[in-house]
Structures are given as C-alpha cells and as structure tokens.
Protein backbone atom coordinates (compact mmCIF):
# COMPACT_ATOMS: atom_id res chain seq x y z
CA UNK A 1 -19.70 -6.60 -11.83
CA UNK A 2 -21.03 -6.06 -8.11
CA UNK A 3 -20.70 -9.57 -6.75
CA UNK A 4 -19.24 -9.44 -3.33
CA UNK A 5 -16.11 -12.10 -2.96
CA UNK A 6 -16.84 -15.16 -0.73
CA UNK A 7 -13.85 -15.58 0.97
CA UNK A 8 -12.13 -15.46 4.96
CA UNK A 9 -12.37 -11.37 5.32
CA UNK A 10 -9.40 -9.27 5.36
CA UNK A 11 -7.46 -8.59 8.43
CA UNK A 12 -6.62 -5.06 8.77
CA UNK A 13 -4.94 -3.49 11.47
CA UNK A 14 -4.67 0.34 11.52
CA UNK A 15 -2.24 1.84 14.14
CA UNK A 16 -3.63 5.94 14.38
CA UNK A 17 -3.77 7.88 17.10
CA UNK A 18 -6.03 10.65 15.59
CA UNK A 19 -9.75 9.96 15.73
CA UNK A 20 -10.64 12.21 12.91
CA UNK A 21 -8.13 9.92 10.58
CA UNK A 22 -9.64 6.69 12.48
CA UNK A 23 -13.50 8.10 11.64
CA UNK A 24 -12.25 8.84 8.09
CA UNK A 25 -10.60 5.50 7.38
CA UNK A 26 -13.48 3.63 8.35
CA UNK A 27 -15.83 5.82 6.09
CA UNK A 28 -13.66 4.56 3.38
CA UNK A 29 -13.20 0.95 4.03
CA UNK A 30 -17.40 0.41 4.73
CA UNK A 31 -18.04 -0.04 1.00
CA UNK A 32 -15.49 -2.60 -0.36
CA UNK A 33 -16.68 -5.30 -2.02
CA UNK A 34 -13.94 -7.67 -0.30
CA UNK A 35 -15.09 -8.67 3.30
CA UNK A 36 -12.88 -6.67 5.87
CA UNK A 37 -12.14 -6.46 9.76
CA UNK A 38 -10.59 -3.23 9.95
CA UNK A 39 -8.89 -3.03 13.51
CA UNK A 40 -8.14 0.17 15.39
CA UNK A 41 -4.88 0.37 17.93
CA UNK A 42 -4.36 3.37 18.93
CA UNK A 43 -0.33 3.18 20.33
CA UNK A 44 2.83 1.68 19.56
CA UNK A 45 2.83 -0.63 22.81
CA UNK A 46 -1.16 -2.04 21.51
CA UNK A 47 0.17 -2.12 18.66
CA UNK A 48 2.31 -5.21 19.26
CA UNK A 49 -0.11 -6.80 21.70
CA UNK A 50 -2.49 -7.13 18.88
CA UNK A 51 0.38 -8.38 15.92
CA UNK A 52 1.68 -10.76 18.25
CA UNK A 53 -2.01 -11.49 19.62
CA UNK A 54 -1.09 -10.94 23.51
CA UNK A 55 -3.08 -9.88 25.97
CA UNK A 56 -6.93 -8.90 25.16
CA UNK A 57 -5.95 -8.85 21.48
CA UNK A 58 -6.84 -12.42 20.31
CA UNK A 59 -7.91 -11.76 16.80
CA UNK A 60 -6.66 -13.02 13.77
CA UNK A 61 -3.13 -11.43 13.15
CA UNK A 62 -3.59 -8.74 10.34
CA UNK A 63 -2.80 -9.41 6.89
CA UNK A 64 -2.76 -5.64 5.79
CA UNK A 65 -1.23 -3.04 8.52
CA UNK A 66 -1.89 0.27 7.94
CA UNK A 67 1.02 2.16 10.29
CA UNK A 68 1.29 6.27 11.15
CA UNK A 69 4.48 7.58 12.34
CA UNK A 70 3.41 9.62 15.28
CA UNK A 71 1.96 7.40 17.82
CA UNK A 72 2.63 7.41 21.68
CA UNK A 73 4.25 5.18 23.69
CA UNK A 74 6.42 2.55 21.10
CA UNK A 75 6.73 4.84 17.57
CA UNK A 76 6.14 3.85 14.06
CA UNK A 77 9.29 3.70 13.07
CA UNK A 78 10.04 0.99 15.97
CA UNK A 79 7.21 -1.19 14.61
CA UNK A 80 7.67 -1.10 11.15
CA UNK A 81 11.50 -2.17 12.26
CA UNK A 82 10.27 -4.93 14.70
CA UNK A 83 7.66 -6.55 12.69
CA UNK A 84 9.89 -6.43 9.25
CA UNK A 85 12.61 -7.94 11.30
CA UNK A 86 10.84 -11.13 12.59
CA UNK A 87 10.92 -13.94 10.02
CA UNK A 88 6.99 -14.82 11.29
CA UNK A 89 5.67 -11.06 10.78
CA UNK A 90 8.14 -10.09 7.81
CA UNK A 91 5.76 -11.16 4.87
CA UNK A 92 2.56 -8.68 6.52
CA UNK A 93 2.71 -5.89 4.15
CA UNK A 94 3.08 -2.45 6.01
CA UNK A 95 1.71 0.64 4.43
CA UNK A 96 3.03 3.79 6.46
CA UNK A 97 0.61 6.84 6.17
CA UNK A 98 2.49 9.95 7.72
CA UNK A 99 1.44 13.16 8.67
CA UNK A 100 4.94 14.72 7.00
CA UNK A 101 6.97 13.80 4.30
CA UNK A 102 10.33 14.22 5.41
CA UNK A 103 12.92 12.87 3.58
CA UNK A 104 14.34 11.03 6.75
CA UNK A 105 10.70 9.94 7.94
CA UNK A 106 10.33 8.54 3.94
CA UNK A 107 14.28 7.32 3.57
CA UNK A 108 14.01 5.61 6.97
CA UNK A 109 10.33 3.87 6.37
CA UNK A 110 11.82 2.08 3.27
CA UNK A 111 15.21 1.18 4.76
CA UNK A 112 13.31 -0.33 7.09
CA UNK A 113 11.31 -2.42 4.57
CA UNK A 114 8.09 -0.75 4.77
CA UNK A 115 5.52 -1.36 1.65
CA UNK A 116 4.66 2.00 0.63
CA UNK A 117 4.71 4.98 2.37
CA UNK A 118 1.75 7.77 1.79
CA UNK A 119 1.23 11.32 3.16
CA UNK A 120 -1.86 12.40 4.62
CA UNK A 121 -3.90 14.61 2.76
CA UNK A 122 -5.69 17.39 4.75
CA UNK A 123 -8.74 17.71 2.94
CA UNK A 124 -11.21 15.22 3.87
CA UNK A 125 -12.35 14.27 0.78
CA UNK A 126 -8.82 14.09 -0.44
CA UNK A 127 -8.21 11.47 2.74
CA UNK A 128 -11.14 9.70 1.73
CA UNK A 129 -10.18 9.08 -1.68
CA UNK A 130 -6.75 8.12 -0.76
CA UNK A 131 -7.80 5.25 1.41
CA UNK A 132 -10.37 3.84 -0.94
CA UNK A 133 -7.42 3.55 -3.51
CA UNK A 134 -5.13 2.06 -0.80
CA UNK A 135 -7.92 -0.13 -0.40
CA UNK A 136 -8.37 -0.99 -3.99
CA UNK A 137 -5.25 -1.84 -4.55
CA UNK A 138 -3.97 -3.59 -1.55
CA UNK A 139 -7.48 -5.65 -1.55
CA UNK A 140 -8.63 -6.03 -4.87
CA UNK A 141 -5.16 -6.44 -6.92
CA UNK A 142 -3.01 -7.50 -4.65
CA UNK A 143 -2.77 -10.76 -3.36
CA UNK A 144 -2.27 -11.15 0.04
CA UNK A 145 0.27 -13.66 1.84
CA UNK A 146 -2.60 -15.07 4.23
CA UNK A 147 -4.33 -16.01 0.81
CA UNK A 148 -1.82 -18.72 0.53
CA UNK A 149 -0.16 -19.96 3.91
CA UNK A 150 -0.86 -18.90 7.25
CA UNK A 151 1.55 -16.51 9.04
C-alpha cells in the first residue's frame, strides 16, 4: 500500500545540538508516508521558546519531541522535567536520544516521565535506521494526542 495519509502533518520538534545528527535525522524523516514538519532547536533555552510558542517560534506546538541530553544553555534533563510537569505539555510524548547510556542519564529520563529513551548509534547507517523505526512507530502505530484534542 503506498497511499500517502491525508491528514494535518505531524509536528516534530527535535532538540540536537550536533549538525551531523540534525543532517542525519532529516535524511530519515524525508520519506515517510505521514506528512511531517520536523523542527530543529538547537538549545535548551529555544527549546522552550518553541514548546511554549514564545518569541519567533510561532508554529504549531509539537506533537512528537525528539530530546538529546547534551544541549547548551537549559539541559535535557531540565526539559524533559519541565514539559512532563506542566498539565498543558504533559501528554507530548518525549523520546530522549542520548549520546551515553548511563544508568543515571537512563534511570533519571524515565523518573522523569520520558517516553522512551534510545542511544545513539555511531555508524551512520545504524543512525539512519534507528530514526526511520522511531519514525515508524511513533507515526505510523502510534496514535498521537493532537489526533484527538488539541494541547
């Protein structure tokens, strides 16, 4: 089946601060057959801006954020805390993709509510397939909250 799904597109946000990972994650989100606006923040601090649309971040707030650990300015850690702790934000799944998989890094991204939590391969193929599946599954099987109330 290759019919493309009519429907409002998919609100990603991805927080990354590495341009290689930003190049690669786009590669892999060009080709999905569900309509996407994959959005690119690139610290903690525009990070917020753009979930709590202030400031020259206006777009629709992201149903899907895609969160690394080891940004500058406001960390990871501090936005996957924020955003899971505000009853607006709370249902916007959170998928943390670290460079590391420290037991604290892991322990602490689920305490703090976080969807799933993924290490980053090295190889680039390896990264490649890992955000397709991501993709697959968070737009494909999933169902999204935006796809039944707005936030």
């Amino acid at each position: 089946m290759n019919e493309t799904i009519e429907a409002k597109p998919i609100e990603i946000l991805l927080v990354e601060n590495n341009p290689v990972d930003i190049r690669m994650t786009k590669e892999a989100f060009k080709d999905f057959r569900v309509a996407t606006n994959l959005h690119v923040v690139t610290d903690g601090d525009a990070a917020m801006d753009f979930i709590y649309q202030r400031g020259e971040y206006t777009d629709a707030p992201p149903d899907l954020i895609l969160l690394d650990l080891g940004l500058p300015k406001k960390r990871g850690g501090e936005i996957l805390k924020e955003v899971k702790a505000d009853p607006q934000l709370r249902s916007i799944p959170i998928v943390v993709i670290a460079t590391s998989d420290l037991d604290e890094d892991v322990v602490t991204s689920y305490c703090h509510n976080a969807n799933a939590f993924i290490t980053k391969p090295v190889d680039f193929d390896a990264f490649i397939a890992m955000m397709r599946s991501i993709g697959d599954f968070w737009l494909t099987f999933v169902t999204l909250p935006h796809q039944h109330a707005s936030h």
